[in-house]
Structures are given as C-alpha cells and as structure tokens.
C-alpha atoms as a PDB file:
ATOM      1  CA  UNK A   1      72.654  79.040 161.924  1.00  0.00           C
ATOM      2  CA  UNK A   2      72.331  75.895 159.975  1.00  0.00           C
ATOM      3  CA  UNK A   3      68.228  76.444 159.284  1.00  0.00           C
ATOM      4  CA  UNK A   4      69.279  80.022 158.025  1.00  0.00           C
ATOM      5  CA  UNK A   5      71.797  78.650 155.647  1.00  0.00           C
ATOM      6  CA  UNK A   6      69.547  75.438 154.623  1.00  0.00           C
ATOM      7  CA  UNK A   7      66.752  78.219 153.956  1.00  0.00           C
ATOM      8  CA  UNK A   8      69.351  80.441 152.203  1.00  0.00           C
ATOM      9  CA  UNK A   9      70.130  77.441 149.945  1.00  0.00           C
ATOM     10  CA  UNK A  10      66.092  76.442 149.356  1.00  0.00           C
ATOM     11  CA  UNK A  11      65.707  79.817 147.936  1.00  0.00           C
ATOM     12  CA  UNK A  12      65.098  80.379 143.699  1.00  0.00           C
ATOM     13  CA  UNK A  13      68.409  81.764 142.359  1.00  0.00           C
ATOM     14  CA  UNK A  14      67.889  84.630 139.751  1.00  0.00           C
ATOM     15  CA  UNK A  15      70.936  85.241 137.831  1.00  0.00           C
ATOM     16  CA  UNK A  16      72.588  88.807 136.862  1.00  0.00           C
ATOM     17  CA  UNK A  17      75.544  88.757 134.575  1.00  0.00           C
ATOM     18  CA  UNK A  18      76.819  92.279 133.323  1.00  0.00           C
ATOM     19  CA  UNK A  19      79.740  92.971 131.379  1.00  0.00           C
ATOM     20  CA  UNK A  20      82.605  95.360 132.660  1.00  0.00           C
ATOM     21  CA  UNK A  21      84.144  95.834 136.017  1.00  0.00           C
ATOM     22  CA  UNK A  22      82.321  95.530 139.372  1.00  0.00           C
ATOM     23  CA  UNK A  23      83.570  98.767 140.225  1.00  0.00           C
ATOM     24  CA  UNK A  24      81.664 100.410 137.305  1.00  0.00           C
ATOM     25  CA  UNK A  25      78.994 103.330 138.401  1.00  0.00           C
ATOM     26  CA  UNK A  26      76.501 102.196 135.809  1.00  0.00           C
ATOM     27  CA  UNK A  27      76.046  98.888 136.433  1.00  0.00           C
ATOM     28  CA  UNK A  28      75.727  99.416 140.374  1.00  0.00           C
ATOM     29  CA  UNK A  29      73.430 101.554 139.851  1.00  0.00           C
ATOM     30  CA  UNK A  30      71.400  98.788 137.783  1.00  0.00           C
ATOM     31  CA  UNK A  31      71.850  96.720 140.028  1.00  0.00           C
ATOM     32  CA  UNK A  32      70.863  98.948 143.328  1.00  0.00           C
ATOM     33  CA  UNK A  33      67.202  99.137 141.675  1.00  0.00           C
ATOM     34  CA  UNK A  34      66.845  95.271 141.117  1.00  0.00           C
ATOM     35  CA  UNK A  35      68.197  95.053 144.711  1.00  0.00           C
ATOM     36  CA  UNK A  36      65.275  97.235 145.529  1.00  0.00           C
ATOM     37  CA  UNK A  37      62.720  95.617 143.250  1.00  0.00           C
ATOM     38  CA  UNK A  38      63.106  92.003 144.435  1.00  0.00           C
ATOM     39  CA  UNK A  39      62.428  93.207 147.895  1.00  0.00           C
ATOM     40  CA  UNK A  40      58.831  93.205 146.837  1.00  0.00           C
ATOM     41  CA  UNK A  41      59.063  89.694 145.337  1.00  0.00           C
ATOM     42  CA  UNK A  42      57.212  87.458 148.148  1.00  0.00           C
ATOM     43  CA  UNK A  43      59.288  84.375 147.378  1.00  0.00           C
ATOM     44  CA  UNK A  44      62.457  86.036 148.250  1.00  0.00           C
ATOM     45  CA  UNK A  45      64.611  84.913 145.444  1.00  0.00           C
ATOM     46  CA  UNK A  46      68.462  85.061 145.729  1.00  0.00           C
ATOM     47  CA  UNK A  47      70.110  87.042 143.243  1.00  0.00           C
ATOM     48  CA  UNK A  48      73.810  85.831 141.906  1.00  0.00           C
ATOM     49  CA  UNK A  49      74.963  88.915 140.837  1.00  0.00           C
ATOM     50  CA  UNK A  50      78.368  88.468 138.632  1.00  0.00           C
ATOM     51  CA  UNK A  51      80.897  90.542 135.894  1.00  0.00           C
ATOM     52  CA  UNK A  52      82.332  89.322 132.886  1.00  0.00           C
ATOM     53  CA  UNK A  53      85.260  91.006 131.334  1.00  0.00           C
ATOM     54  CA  UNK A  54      84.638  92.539 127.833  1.00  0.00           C
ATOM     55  CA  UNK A  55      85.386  89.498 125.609  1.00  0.00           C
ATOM     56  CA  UNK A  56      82.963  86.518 124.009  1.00  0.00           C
ATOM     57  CA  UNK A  57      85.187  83.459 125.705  1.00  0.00           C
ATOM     58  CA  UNK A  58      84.600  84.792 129.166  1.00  0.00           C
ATOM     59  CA  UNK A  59      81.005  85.749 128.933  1.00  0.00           C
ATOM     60  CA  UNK A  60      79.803  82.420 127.952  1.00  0.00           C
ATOM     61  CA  UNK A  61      82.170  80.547 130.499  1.00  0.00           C
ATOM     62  CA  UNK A  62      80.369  82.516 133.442  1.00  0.00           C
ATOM     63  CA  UNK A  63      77.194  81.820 131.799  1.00  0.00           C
ATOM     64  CA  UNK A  64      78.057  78.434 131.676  1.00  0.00           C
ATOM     65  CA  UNK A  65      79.094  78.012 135.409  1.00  0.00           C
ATOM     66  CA  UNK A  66      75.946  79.895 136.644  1.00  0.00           C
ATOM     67  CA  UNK A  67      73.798  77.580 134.953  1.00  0.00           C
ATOM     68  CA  UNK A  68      75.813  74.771 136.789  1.00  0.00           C
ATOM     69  CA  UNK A  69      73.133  75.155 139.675  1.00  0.00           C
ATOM     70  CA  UNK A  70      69.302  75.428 139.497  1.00  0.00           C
ATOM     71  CA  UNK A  71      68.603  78.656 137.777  1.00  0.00           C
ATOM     72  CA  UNK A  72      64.845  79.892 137.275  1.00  0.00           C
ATOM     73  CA  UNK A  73      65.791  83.253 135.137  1.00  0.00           C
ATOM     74  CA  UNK A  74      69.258  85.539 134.201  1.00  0.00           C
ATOM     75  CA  UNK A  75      69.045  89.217 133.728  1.00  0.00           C
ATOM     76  CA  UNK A  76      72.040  89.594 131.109  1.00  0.00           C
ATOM     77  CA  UNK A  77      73.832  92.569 129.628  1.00  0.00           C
ATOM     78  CA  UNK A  78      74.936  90.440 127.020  1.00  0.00           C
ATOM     79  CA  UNK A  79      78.159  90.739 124.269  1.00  0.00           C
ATOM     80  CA  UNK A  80      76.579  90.633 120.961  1.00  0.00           C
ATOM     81  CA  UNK A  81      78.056  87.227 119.837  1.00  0.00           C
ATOM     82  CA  UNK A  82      76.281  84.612 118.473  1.00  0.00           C
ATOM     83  CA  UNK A  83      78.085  82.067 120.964  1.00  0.00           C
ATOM     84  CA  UNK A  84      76.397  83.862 123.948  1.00  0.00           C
ATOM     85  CA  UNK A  85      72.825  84.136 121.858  1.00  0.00           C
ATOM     86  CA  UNK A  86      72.806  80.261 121.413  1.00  0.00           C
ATOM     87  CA  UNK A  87      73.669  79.986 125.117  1.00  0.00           C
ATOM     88  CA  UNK A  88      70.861  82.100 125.746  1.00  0.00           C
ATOM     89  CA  UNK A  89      68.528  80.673 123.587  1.00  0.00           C
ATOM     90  CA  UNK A  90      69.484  77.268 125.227  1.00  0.00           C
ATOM     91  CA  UNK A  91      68.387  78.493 128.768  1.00  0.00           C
ATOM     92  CA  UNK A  92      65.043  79.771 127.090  1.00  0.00           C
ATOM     93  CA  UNK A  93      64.579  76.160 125.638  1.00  0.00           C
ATOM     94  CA  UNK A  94      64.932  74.493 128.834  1.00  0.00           C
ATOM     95  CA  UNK A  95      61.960  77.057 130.306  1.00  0.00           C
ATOM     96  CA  UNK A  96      64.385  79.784 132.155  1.00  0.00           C
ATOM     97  CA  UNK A  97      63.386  83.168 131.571  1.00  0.00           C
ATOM     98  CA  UNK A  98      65.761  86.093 130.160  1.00  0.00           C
ATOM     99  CA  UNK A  99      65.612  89.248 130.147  1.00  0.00           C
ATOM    100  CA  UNK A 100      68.206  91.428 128.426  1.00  0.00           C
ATOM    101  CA  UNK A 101      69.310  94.885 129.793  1.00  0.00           C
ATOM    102  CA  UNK A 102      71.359  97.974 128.586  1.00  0.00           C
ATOM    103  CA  UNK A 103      72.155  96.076 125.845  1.00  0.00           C
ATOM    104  CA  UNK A 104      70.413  93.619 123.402  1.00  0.00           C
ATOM    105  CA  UNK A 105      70.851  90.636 121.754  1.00  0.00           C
ATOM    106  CA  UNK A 106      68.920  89.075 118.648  1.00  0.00           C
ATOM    107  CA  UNK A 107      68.387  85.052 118.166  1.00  0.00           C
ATOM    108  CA  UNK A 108      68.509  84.692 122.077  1.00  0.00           C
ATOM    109  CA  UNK A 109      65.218  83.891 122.652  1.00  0.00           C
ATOM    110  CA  UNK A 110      64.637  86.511 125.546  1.00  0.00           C
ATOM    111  CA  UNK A 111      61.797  87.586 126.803  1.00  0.00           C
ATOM    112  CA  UNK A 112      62.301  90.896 127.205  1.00  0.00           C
ATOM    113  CA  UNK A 113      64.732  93.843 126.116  1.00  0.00           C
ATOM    114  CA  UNK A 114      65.285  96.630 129.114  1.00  0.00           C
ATOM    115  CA  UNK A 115      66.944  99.945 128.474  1.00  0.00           C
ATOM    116  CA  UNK A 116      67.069 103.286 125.869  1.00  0.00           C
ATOM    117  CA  UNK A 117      66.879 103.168 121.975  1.00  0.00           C
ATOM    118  CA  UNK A 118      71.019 103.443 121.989  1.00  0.00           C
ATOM    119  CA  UNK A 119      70.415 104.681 118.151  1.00  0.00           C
ATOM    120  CA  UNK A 120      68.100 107.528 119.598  1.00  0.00           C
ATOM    121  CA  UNK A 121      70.346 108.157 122.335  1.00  0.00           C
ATOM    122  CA  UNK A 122      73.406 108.665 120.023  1.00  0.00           C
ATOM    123  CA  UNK A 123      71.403 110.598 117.849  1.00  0.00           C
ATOM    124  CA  UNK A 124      70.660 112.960 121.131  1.00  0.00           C
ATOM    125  CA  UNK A 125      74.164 113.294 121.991  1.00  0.00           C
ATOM    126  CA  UNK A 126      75.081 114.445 118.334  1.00  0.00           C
ATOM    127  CA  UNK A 127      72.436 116.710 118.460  1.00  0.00           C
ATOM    128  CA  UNK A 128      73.908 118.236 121.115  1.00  0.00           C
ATOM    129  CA  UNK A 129      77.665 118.489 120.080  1.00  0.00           C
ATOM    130  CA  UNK A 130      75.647 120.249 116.874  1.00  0.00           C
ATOM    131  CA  UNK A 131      74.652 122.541 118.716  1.00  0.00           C
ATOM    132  CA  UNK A 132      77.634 123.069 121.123  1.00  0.00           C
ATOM    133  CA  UNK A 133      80.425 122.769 118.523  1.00  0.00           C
ATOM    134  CA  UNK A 134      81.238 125.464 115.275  1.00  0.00           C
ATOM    135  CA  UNK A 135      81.232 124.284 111.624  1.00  0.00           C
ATOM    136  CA  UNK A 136      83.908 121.769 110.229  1.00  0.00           C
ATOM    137  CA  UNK A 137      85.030 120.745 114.009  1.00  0.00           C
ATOM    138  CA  UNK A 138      86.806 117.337 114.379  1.00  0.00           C
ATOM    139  CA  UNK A 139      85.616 114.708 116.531  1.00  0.00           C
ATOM    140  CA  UNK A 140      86.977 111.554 118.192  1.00  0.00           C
ATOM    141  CA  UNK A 141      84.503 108.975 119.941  1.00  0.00           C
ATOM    142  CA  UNK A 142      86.060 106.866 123.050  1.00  0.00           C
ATOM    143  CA  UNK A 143      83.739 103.258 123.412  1.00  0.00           C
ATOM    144  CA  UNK A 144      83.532 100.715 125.639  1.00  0.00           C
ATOM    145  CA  UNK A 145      83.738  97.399 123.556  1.00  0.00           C
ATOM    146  CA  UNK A 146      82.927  97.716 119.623  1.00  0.00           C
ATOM    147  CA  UNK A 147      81.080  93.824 120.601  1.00  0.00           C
ATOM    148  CA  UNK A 148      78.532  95.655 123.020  1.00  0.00           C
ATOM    149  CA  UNK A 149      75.526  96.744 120.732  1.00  0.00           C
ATOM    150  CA  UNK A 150      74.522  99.269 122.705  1.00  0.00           C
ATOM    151  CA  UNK A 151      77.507 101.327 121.847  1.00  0.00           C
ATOM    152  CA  UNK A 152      77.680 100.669 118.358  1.00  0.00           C
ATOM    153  CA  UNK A 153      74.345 101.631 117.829  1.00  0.00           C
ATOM    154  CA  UNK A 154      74.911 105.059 120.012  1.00  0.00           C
ATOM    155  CA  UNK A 155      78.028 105.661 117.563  1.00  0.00           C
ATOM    156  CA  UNK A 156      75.945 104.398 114.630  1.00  0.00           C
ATOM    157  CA  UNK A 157      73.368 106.995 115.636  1.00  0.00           C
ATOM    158  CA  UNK A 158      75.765 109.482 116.182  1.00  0.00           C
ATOM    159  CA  UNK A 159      77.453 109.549 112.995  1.00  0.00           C
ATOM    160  CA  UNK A 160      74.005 109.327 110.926  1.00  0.00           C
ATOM    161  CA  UNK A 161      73.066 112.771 112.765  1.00  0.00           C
ATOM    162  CA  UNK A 162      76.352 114.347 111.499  1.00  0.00           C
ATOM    163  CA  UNK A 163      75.699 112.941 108.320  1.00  0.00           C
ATOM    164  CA  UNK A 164      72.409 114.893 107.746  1.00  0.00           C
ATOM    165  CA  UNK A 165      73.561 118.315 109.857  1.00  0.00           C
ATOM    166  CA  UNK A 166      74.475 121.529 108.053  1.00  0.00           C
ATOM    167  CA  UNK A 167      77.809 121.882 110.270  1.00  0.00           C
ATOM    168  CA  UNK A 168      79.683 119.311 108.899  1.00  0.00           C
ATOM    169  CA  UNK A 169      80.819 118.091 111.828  1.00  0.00           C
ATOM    170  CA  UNK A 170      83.439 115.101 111.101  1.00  0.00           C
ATOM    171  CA  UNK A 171      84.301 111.849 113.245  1.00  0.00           C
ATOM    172  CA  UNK A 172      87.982 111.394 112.829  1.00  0.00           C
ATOM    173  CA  UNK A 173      88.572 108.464 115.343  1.00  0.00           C
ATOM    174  CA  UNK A 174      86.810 106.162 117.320  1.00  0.00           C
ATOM    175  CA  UNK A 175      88.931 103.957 119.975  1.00  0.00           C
ATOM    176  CA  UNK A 176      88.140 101.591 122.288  1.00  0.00           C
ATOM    177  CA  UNK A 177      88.883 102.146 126.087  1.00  0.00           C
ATOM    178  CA  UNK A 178      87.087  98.554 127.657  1.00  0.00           C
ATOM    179  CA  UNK A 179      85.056 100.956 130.273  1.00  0.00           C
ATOM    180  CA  UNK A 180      88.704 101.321 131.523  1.00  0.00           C
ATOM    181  CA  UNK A 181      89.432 104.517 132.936  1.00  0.00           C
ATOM    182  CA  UNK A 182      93.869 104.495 132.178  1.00  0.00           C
ATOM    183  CA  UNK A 183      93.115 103.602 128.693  1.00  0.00           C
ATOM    184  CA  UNK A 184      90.544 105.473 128.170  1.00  0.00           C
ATOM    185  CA  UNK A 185      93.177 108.285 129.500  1.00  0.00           C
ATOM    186  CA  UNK A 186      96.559 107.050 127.355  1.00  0.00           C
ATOM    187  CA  UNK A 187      93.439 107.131 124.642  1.00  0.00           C
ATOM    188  CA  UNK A 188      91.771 110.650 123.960  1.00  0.00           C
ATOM    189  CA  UNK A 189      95.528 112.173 124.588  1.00  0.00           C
ATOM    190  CA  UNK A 190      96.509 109.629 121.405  1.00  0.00           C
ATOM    191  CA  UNK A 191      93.539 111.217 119.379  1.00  0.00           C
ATOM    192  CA  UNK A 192      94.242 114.563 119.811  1.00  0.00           C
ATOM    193  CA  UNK A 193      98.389 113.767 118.778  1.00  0.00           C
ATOM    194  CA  UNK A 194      97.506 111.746 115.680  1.00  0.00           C
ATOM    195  CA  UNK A 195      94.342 114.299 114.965  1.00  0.00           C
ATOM    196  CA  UNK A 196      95.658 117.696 116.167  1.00  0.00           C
ATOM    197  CA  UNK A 197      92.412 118.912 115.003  1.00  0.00           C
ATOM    198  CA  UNK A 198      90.338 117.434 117.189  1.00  0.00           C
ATOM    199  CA  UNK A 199      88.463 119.390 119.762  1.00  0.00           C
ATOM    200  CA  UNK A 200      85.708 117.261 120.755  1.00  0.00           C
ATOM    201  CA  UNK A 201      84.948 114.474 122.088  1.00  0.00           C
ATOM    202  CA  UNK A 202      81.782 111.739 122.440  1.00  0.00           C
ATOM    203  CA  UNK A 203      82.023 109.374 125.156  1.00  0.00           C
ATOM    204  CA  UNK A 204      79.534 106.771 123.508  1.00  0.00           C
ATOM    205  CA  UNK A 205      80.308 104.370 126.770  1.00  0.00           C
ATOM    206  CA  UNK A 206      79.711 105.499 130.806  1.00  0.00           C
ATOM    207  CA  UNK A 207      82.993 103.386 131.805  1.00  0.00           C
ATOM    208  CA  UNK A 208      85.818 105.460 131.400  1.00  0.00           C
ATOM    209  CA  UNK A 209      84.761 108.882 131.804  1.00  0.00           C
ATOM    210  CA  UNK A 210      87.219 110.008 134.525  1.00  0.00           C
ATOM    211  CA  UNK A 211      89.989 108.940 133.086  1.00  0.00           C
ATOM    212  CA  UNK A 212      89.226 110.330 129.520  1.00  0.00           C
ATOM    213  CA  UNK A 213      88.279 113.270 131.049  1.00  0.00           C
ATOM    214  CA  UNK A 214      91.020 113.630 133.038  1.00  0.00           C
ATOM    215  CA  UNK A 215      93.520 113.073 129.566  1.00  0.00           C
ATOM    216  CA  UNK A 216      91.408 115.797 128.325  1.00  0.00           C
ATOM    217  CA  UNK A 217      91.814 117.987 131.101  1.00  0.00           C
ATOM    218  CA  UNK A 218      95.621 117.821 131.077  1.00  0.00           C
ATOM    219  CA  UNK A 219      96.301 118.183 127.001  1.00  0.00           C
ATOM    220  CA  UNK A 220      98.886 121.159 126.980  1.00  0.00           C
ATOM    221  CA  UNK A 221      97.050 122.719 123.655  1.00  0.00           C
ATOM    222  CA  UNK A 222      95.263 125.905 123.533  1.00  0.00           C
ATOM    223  CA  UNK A 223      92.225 124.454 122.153  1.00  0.00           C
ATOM    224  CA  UNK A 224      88.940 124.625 123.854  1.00  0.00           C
ATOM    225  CA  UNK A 225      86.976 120.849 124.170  1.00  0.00           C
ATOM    226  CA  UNK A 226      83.384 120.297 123.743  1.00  0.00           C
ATOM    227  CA  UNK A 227      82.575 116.816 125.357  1.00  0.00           C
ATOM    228  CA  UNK A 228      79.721 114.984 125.484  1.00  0.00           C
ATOM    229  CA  UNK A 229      78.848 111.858 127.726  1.00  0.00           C
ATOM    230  CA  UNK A 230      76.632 109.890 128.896  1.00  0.00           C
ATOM    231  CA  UNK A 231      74.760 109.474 132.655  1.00  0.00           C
ATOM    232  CA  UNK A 232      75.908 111.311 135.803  1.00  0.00           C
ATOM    233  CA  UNK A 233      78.055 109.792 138.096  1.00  0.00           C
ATOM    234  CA  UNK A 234      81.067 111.486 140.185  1.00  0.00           C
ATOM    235  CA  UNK A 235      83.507 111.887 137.617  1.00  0.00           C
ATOM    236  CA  UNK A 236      80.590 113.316 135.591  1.00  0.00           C
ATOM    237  CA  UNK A 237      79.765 115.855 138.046  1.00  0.00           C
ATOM    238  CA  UNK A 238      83.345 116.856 138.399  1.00  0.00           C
ATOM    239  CA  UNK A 239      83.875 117.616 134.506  1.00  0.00           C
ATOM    240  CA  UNK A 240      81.004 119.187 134.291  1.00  0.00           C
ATOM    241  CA  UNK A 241      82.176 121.618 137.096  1.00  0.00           C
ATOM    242  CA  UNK A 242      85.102 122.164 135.661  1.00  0.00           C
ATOM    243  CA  UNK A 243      83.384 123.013 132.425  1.00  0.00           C
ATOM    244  CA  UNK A 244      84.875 120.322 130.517  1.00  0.00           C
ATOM    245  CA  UNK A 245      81.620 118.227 129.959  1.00  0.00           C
ATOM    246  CA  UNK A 246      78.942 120.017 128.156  1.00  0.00           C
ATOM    247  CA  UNK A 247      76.583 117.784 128.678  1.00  0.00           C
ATOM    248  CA  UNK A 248      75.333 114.051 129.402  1.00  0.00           C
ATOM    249  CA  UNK A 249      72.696 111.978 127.947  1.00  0.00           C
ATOM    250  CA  UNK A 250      70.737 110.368 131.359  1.00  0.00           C
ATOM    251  CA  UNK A 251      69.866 106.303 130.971  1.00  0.00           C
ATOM    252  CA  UNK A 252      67.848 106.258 134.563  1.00  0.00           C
ATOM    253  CA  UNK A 253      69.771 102.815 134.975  1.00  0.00           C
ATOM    254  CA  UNK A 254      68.396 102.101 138.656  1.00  0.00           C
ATOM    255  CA  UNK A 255      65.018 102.129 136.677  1.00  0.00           C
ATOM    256  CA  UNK A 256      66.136  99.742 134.291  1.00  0.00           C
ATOM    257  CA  UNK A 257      67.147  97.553 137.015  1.00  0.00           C
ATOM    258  CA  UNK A 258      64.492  97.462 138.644  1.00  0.00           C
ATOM    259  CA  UNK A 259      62.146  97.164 135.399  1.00  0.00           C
ATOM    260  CA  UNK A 260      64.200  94.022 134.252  1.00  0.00           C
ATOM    261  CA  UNK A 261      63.848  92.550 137.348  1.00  0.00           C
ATOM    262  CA  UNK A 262      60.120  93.225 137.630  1.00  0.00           C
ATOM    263  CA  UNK A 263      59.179  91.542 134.382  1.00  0.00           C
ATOM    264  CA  UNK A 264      61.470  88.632 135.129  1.00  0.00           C
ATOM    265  CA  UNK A 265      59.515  87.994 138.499  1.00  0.00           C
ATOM    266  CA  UNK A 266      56.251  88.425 136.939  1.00  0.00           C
ATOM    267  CA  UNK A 267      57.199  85.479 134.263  1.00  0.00           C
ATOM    268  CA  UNK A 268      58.678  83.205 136.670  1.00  0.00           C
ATOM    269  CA  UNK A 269      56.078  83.489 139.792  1.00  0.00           C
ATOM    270  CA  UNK A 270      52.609  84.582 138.066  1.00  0.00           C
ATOM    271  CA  UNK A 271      53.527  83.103 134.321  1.00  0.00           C
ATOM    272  CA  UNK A 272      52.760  86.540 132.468  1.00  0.00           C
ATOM    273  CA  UNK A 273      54.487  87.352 129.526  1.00  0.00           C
ATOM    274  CA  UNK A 274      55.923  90.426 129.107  1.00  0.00           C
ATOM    275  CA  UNK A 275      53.454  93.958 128.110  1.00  0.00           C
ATOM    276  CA  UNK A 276      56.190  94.875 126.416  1.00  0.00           C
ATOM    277  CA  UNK A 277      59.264  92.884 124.262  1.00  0.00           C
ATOM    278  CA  UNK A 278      61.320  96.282 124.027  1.00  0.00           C
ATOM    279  CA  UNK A 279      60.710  98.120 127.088  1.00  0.00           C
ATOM    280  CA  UNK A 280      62.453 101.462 126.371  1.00  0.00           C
ATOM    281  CA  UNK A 281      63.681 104.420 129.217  1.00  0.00           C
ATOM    282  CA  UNK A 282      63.165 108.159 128.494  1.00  0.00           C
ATOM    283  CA  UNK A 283      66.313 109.445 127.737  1.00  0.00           C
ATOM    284  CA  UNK A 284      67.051 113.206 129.291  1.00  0.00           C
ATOM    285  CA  UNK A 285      69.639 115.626 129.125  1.00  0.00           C
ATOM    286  CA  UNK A 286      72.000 116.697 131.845  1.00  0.00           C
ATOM    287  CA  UNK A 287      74.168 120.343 132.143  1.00  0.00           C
ATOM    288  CA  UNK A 288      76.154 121.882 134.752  1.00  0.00           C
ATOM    289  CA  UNK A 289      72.584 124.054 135.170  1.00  0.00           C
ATOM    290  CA  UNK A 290      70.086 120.955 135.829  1.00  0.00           C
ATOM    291  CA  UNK A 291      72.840 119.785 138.865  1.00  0.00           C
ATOM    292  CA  UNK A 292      73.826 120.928 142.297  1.00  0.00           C
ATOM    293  CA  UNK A 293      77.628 120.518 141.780  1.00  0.00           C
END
C-alpha cells in the first residue's frame, strides 16, 4: 500500500482546470477523451482534474493553488481576463506547458489553442435559425458567461450572419444563465414576458439547455419556438424529440480532449512544439433525423 501511494506521488502531475460545474455534460465529455488519451502516455502522468466557478477571482485562486505543487503542464478552459493570462503566461515563463481548450485566451503564452472557430460556429447556428425561422422573427440568445470568449464570439458570429441575411431576423435579448440550468429556466420565460415577440431562441452556451428548454417548453403562449443549440447531450436529445430543438451545432468535445492532451504530452515528454497553434474541430450539424431518439 505505501509503495503504491509513494509511486502515486512520484508521478508528473498534468493539470486540467475548466470553468463551470462538474456536473456539466460538455466538459465530461472533454475530459473522458483526455482520460483516454493519457492512457497511451508511457510515463503515466496524473491528471488533477478541477472546476472553477464562472468568475475571474476564483479562476486564478485555483490556478494559483494547483501550481502550489510540481506542475509540468495545465490544460485550461480559461476566463478571458487579463489576471488569468498573466498567470498563464507566468507558468509558460517558468517552462510549464499550456494548452488552452474550448476557449482561448490571448497574451497567455500557450502553446496551443484546442477547439472550433466559435465565430464560425455562431455563424452556423444563425444560418440555421435563417433557414428555420420566417422574416422579421425576434430572437433572444441565453449564454453561459459574457467573460468566456468562446461564447461571445459564437454570439458575435451570430449576430454578424443576421446582419447580412435577407430575413431580417432581429436579436432582442441576450442573458446570461452561468451554464446554470434554473436560471437559465427563470431566464428564456423573462425574455419572452419583456419581448412577447420572441419566438426563438439561440443557446450560444451547452450548460443550461434543459432547463431553458424546459422554460420554453412550459410558456402558456400559442407561439411556435424555433431553437437552436449547441452539442448533443440528454437534455438535447429530449428537446429535440419533443420537437422543440431544431437543431444543434456538434463540438466533438471528447476529441478536443483528447487532442489537448496529446499535444501537451508531446511538448512535455518528446519536446515538440505544437504542428499546429490553433488546432480547430469540424463543426457538424445535428436534427431529430441524424439521431436515434
């Protein structure tokens, strides 16, 4: 017992910090394919797998107790702050490797960027709600955190495609729900009463899709809802076979995982840089049709 733990204890310690709840179906799924990547990593690193809540102060005071203990690199889905870029960039200067994932972060002085084009993949979704929705219809957006880039850019991305579409198509709202699946609940049933117009919605986040959904669901109006979301998880599936969600823009996140993971262990153990700064996943599109609900 004691030569397991002393070898448990010898072992390199990779960090992974992501934002949100550990309960989140993303973010287990990114981290079931670095699970499975380091598996092929012959030195057997430990991972120290951790969640910050959705604010700066937080994020940086995990970062700063992980790095409390020998750390030789830290997969991050960071909050796009420049206190957690200088901590970053701080961990590159002392020689420990980071790789960014979902989400990006500029000034940090990573080594790598995992994950989709969130511009391109808001641009998809609107696309979509184009194509769903009729002319003039009124849409509110429900994101995670407005301090996560990724979602900015996907409502960024979103909005520009509106911008340039024949429908006219209007944003009236966007709200944040922290990946939180009451608020995101108390929140798209607030839309629709200050905006009675609203019959759509864009779920620019993955956290908080039941419980928007489900607010959605229960609205006693006689319009018809067009949503729009992203990944498929359970509550996805659900929606979709209830016919509430349209459709979902797919992220692959186990493939991210394991990606991020994969370049890490390549700079730490074999000292190769990166192929690829921004290593970007296919984005694909999911309906009720492509599933077996």
């Amino acid at each position: 017992m004691a030569q397991t733990k002393e070898k448990q204890n010898s072992k390199d310690r990779i960090g992974v910090l992501l934002y949100g709840s550990p309960k989140g179906d993303f973010f287990n799924s990114v981290i079931e394919g670095i699970n499975r990547a380091v598996l092929s990593v012959k030195s057997e690193p430990q991972l120290d797998v951790r969640f910050s809540p959705m604010n700066v102060a937080d994020q940086v005071q995990m970062l700063d107790d992980m790095t409390k203990k020998p750390l030789k690199g830290l997969i991050i889905s960071p909050i796009d702050d420049v206190s957690v870029a200088k901590r970053l960039k701080a961990l590159s200067d002392k020689g420990i490797s980071v790789v960014t994932v979902d989400t990006d972060i500029a000034d940090s002085g990573r080594i790598a960027y995992v994950g989709t084009d969130p511009y391109k993949a808001g641009r998809v979704a609107a696309s979509q709600m184009c194509l769903l929705c009729e002319p003039k219809t009124e849409i509110g957006i429900v994101t995670g955190f407005h301090g996560i880039r990724g979602h900015e850019e996907r409502i960024r991305g979103f909005q520009d495609y509106l911008l340039n579409d024949s429908k006219g198509l209007t944003v009236e709202c966007i709200g944040e729900c922290r990946d939180d699946d009451y608020k995101a609940y108390e929140l798209v049933q607030k839309m629709q009463s200050d905006h009675p117009g609203i019959s759509a919605f864009f779920f620019a986040t993955t956290g908080g899709i039941y419980g928007g959904c489900k607010g959605i669901w229960q609205m006693t109006t006689r319009l018809s809802f067009h949503v729009v979301t992203f990944d498929v998880f359970d509550a996805t599936r659900e929606f979709m076979q209830k016919g509430l969600i349209d459709s979902s823009v797919y992220q692959n996140p186990k493939h991210q995982g394991a990606l991020a993971l994969r370049i890490l262990a390549r700079k730490i153990y074999e000292g190769k840089d990166p192929e690829k700064e921004i290593n970007l996943s296919e984005l694909s599109l999911k309906t009720a049709e492509c599933l077996y609900l």
